[in-house]
C-alpha atoms as a PDB file:
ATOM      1  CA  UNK A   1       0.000   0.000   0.000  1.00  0.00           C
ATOM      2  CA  UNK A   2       1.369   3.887  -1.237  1.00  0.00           C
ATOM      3  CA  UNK A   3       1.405   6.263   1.689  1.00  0.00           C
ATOM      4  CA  UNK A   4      -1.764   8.316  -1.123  1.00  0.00           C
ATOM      5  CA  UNK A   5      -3.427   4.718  -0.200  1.00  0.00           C
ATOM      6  CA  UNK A   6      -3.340   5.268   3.418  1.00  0.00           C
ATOM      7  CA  UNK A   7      -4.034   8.886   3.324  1.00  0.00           C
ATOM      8  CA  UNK A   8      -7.268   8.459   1.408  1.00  0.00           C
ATOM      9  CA  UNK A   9      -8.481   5.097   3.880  1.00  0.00           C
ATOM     10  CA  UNK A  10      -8.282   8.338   6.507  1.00  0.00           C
ATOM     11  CA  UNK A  11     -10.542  11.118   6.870  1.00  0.00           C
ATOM     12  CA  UNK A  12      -9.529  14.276   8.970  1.00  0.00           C
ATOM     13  CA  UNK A  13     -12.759  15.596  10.768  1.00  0.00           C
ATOM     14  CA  UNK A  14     -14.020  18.438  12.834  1.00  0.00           C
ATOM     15  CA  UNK A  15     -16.148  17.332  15.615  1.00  0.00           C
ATOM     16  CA  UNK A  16     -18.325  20.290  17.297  1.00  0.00           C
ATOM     17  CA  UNK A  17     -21.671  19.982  19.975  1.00  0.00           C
ATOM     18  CA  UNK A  18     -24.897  21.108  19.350  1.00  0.00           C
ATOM     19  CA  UNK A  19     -26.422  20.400  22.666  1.00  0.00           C
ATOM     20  CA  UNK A  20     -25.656  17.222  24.041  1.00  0.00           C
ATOM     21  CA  UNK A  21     -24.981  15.664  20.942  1.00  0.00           C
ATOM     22  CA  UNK A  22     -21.440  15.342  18.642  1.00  0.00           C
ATOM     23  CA  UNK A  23     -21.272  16.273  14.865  1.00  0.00           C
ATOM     24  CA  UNK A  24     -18.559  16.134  12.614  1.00  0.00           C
ATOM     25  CA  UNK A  25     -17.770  17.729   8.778  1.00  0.00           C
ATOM     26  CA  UNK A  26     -15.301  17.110   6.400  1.00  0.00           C
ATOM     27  CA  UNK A  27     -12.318  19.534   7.670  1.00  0.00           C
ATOM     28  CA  UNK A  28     -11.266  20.164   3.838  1.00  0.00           C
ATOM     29  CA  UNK A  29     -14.746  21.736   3.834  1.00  0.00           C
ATOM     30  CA  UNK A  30     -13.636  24.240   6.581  1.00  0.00           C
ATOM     31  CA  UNK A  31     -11.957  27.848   6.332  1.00  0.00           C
ATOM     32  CA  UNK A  32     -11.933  29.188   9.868  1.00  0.00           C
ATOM     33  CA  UNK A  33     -13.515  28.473  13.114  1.00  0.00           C
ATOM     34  CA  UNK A  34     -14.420  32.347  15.009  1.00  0.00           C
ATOM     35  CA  UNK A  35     -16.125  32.913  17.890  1.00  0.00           C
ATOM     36  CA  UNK A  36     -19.846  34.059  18.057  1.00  0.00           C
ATOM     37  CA  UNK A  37     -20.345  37.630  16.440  1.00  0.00           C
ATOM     38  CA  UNK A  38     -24.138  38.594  16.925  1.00  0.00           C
ATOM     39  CA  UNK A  39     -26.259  38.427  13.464  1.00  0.00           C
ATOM     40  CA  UNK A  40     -28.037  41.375  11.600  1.00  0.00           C
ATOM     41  CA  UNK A  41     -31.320  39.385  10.779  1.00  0.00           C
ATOM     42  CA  UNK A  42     -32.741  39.413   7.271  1.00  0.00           C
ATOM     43  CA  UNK A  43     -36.528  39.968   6.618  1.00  0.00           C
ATOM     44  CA  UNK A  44     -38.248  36.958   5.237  1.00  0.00           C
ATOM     45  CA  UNK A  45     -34.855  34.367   5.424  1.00  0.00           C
ATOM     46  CA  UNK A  46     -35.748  31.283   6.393  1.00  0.00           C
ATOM     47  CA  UNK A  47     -36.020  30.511   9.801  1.00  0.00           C
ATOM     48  CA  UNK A  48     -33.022  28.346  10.336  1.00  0.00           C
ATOM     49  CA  UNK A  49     -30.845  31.177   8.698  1.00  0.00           C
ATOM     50  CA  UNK A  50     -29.975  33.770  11.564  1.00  0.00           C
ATOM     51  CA  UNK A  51     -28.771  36.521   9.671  1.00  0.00           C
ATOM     52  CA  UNK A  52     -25.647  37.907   8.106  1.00  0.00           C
ATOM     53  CA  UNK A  53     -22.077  39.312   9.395  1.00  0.00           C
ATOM     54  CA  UNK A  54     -19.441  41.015   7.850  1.00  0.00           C
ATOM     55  CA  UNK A  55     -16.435  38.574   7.246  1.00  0.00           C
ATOM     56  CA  UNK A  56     -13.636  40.835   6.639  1.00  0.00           C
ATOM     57  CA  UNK A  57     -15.186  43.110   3.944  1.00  0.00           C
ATOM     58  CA  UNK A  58     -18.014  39.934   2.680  1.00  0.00           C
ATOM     59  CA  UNK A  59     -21.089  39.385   3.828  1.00  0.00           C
ATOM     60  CA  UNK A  60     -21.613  36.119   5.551  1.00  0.00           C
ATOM     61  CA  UNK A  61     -24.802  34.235   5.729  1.00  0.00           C
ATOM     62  CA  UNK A  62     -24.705  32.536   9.137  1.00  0.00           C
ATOM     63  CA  UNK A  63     -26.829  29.193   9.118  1.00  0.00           C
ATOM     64  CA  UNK A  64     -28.252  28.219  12.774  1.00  0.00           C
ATOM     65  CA  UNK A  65     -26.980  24.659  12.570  1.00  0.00           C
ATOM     66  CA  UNK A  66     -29.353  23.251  15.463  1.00  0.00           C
ATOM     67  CA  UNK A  67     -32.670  24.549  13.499  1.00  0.00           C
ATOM     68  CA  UNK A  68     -31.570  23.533   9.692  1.00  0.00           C
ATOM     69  CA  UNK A  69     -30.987  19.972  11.521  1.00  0.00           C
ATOM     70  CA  UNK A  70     -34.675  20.078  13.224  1.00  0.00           C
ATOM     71  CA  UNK A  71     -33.365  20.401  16.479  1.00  0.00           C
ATOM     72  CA  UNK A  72     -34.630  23.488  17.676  1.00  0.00           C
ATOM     73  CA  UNK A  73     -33.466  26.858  17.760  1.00  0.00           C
ATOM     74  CA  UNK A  74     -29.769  28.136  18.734  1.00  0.00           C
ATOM     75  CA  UNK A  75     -29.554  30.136  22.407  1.00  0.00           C
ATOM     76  CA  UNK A  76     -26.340  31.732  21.586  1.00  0.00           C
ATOM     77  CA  UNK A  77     -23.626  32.578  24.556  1.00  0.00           C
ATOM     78  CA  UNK A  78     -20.183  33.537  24.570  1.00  0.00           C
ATOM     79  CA  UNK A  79     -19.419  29.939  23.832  1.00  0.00           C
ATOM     80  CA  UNK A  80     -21.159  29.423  20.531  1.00  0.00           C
ATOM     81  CA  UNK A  81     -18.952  29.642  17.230  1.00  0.00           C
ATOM     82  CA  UNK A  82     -19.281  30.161  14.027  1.00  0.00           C
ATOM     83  CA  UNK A  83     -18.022  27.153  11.569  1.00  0.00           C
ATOM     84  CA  UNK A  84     -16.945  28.909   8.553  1.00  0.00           C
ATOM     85  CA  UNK A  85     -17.460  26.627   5.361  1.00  0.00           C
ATOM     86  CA  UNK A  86     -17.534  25.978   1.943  1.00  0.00           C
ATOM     87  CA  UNK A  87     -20.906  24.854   0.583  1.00  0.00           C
ATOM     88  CA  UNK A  88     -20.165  23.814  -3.158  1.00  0.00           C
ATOM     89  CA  UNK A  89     -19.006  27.384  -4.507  1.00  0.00           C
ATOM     90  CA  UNK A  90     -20.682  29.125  -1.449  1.00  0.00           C
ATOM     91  CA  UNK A  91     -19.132  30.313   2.036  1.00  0.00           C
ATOM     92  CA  UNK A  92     -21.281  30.467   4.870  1.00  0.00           C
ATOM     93  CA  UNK A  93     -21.162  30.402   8.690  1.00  0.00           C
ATOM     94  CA  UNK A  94     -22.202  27.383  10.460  1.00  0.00           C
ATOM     95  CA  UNK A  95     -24.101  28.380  14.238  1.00  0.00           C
ATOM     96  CA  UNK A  96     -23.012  25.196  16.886  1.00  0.00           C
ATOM     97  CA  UNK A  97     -22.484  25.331  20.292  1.00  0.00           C
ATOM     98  CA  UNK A  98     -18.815  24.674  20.488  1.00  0.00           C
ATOM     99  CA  UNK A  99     -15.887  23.203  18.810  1.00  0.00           C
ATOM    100  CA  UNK A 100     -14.569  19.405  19.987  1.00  0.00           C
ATOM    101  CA  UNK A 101     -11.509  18.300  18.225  1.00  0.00           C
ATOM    102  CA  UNK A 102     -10.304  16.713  14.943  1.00  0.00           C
ATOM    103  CA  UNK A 103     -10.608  13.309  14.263  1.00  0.00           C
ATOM    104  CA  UNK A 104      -8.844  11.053  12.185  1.00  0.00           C
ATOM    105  CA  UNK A 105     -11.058   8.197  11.195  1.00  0.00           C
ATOM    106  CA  UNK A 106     -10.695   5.236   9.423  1.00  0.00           C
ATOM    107  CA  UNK A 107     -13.080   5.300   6.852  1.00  0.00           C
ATOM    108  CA  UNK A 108     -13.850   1.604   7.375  1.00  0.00           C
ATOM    109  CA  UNK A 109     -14.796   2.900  10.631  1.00  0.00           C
ATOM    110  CA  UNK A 110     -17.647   5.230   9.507  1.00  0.00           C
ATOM    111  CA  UNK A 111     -21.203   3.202   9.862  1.00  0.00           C
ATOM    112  CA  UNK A 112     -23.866   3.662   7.278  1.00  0.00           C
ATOM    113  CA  UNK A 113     -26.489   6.211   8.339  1.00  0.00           C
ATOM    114  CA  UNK A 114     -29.409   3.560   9.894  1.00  0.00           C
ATOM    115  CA  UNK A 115     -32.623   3.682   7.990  1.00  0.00           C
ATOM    116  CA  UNK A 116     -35.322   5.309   9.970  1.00  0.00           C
ATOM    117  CA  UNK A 117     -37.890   5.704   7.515  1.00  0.00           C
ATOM    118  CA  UNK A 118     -37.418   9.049   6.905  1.00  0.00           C
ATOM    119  CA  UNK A 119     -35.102  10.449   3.740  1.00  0.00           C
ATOM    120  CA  UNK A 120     -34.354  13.961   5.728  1.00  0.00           C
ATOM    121  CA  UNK A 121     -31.978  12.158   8.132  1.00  0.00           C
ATOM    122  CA  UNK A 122     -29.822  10.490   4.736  1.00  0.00           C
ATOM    123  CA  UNK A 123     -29.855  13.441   3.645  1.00  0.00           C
ATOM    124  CA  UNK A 124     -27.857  15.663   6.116  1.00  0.00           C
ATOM    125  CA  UNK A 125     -25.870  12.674   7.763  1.00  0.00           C
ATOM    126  CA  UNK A 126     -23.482  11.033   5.565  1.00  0.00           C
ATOM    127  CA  UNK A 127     -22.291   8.226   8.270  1.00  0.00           C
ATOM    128  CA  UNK A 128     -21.900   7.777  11.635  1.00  0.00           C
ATOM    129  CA  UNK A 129     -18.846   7.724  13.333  1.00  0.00           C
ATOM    130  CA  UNK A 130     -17.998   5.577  16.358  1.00  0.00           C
ATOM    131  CA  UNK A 131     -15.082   6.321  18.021  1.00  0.00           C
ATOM    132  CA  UNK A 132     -13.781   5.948  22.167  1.00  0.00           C
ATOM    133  CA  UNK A 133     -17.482   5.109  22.780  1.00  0.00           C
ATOM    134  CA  UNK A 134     -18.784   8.134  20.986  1.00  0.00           C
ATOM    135  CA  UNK A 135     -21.156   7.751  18.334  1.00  0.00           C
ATOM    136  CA  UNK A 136     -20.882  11.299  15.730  1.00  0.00           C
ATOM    137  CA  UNK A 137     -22.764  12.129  13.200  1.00  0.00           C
ATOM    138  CA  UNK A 138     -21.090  12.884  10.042  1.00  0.00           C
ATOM    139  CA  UNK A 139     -22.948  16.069   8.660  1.00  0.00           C
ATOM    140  CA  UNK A 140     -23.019  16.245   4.747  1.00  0.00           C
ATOM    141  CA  UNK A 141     -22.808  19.861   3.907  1.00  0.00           C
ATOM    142  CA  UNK A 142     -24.187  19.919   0.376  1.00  0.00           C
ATOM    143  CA  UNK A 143     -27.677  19.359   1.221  1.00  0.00           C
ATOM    144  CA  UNK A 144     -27.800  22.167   4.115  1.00  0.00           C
ATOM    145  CA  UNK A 145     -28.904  24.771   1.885  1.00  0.00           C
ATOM    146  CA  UNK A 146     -32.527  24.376   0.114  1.00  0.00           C
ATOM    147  CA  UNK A 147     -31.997  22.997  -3.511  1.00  0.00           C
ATOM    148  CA  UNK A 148     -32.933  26.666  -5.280  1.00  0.00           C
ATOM    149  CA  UNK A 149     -30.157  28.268  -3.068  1.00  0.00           C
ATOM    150  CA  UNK A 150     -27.685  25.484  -3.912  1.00  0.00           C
ATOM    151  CA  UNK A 151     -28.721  26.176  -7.657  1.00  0.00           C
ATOM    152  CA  UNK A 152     -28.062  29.885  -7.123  1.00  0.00           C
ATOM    153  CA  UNK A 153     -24.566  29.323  -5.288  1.00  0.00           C
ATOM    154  CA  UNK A 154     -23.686  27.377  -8.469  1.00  0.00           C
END
């Protein structure tokens, strides 16, 4: 086996919280982690979309992680960050509670999400990861956005 080989059987992770429960994304998908900078809300945004802030010059859409995932809605403190991302051709800011670590996984390691009779979970979680008696959910960023906003970030 090439040392590519093993690279690519690896996956390098970001694990953050949303309430009691562990997520992870892709950490190629990731720009920079910031702390939580209060949102100018937009009229008629969806409601899992909590505003915008200005990145440096850009304006930032910041997506509240916990609602898009149907978990209720985000009570920021001076703990919650903001994820930045890449969402195809698309930055945005990703609302969660805190930051955990980075993983390395195995990608043998990564469990198929469990059918639950419902598509929306398949959808946003790509795998689950066990790991030191955790069990992660591995968030797949391309279906965050709605389909017509993914279209227009195209």
């Amino acid at each position: 086996m090439t040392n590519g080989e093993i690279l690519n059987d690896t996956l390098e992770l970001i694990s953050f919280r949303i309430g009691e429960q562990e997520f992870c994304l892709d950490i190629m998908a990731v720009r920079e982690i910031r702390g939580w900078t209060p949102a100018t809300p937009l009229p008629h945004s969806p409601p899992f979309v909590s505003g915008v802030i200005n990145l440096r010059g850009a304006v930032l859409p910041i997506l509240d992680l916990k609602a898009r995932l149907g978990l209720g809605v985000a009570e920021t403190s001076a703990r919650s960050v903001i994820i930045v991302a890449h969402i195809g051709k698309r930055l945005v800011g990703l609302l969660v509670d805190g930051v955990s670590e980075i993983l390395a996984a195995e990608r043998s390691a990564i469990q198929q999400t469990p059918n639950v009779g419902c598509d929306t979970v398949s959808r946003f979680v790509r795998g689950i990861v066990a790991m030191e008696g955790r069990m992660i959910s591995w968030i797949e960023l391309d279906d965050i956005l709605p389909e017509q906003e993914n279209a227009e970030a195209a």
